[in-house]
Protein backbone atom coordinates (compact mmCIF):
# COMPACT_ATOMS: atom_id res chain seq x y z
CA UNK A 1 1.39 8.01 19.24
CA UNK A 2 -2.02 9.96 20.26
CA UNK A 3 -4.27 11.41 17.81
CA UNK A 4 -5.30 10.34 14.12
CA UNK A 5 -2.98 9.59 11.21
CA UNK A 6 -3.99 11.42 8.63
CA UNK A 7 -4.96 10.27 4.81
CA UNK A 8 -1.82 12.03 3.71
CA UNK A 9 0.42 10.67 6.19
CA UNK A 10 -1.07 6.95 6.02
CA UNK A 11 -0.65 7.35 1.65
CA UNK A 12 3.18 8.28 2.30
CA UNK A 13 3.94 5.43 4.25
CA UNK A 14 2.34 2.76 1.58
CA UNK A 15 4.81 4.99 -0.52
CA UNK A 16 7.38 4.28 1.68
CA UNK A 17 6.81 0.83 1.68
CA UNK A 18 6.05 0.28 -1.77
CA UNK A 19 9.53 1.75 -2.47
CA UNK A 20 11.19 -0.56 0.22
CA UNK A 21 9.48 -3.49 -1.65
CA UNK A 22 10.41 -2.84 -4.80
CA UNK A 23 14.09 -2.53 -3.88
CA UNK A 24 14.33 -5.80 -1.76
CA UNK A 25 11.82 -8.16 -3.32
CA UNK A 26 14.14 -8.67 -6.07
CA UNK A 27 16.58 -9.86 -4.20
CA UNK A 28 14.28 -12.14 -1.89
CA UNK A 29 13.02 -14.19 -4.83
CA UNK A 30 15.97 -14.43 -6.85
CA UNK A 31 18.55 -15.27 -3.75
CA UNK A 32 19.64 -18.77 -3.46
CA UNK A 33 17.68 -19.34 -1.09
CA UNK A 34 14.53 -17.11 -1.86
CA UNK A 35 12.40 -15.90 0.96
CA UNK A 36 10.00 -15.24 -1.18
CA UNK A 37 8.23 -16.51 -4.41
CA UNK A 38 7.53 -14.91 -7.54
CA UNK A 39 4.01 -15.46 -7.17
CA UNK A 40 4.18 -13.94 -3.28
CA UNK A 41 5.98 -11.18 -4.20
CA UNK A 42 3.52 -10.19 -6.79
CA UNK A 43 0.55 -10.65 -4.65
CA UNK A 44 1.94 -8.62 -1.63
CA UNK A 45 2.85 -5.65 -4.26
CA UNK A 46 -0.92 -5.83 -5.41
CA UNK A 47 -2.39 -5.87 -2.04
CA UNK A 48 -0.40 -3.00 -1.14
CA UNK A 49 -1.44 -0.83 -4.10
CA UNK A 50 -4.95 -1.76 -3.27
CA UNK A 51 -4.55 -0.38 -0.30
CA UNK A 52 -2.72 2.84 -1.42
CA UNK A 53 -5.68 3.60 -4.67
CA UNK A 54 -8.00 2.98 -0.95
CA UNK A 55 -6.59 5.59 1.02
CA UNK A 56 -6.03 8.03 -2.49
CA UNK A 57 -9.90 7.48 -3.25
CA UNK A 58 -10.65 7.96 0.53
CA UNK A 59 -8.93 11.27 0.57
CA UNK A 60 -10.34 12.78 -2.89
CA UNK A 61 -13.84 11.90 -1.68
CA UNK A 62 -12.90 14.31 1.37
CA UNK A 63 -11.63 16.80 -0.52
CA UNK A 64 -14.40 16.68 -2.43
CA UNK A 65 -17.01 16.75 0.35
CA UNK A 66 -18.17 13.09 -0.78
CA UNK A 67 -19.24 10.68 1.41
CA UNK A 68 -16.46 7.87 1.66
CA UNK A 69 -17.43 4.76 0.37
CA UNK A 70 -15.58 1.83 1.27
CA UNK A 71 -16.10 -1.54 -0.82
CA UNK A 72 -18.78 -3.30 0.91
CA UNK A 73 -20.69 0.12 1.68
């Protein structure tokens, strides 16, 4: 794909995937044979809305003519 993704673009597809998660994780840790742990599951949900209130904050400090700050700035 050429050009940029854009803020709006990249938050719908955490979205996406958030959603996905939340439907199938269930399933993955409480299967017979999980492929997942509680304790994964939980950490991989985090990260991902990490990444998600990243890309929101990003995008409101553009719309708001801030410069973006990313943690370690």
């Amino acid at each position: 794909m050429a050009g940029e993704i854009s803020l709006e673009d990249q938050i719908a597809e955490v979205d996406r995937e958030l959603q996905f998660r939340e439907r199938v994780y269930p399933r993955w840790v409480n299967s017979k044979q999980p492929r997942l742990t509680l304790a994964g599951a939980q950490i991989h949900m985090e990260r991902m809305r990490a990444v998600r209130a990243s890309l929101v904050d990003l995008q409101r400090q553009r719309d708001s003519g801030q410069r973006a700050l990313l943690p370690g700035d």
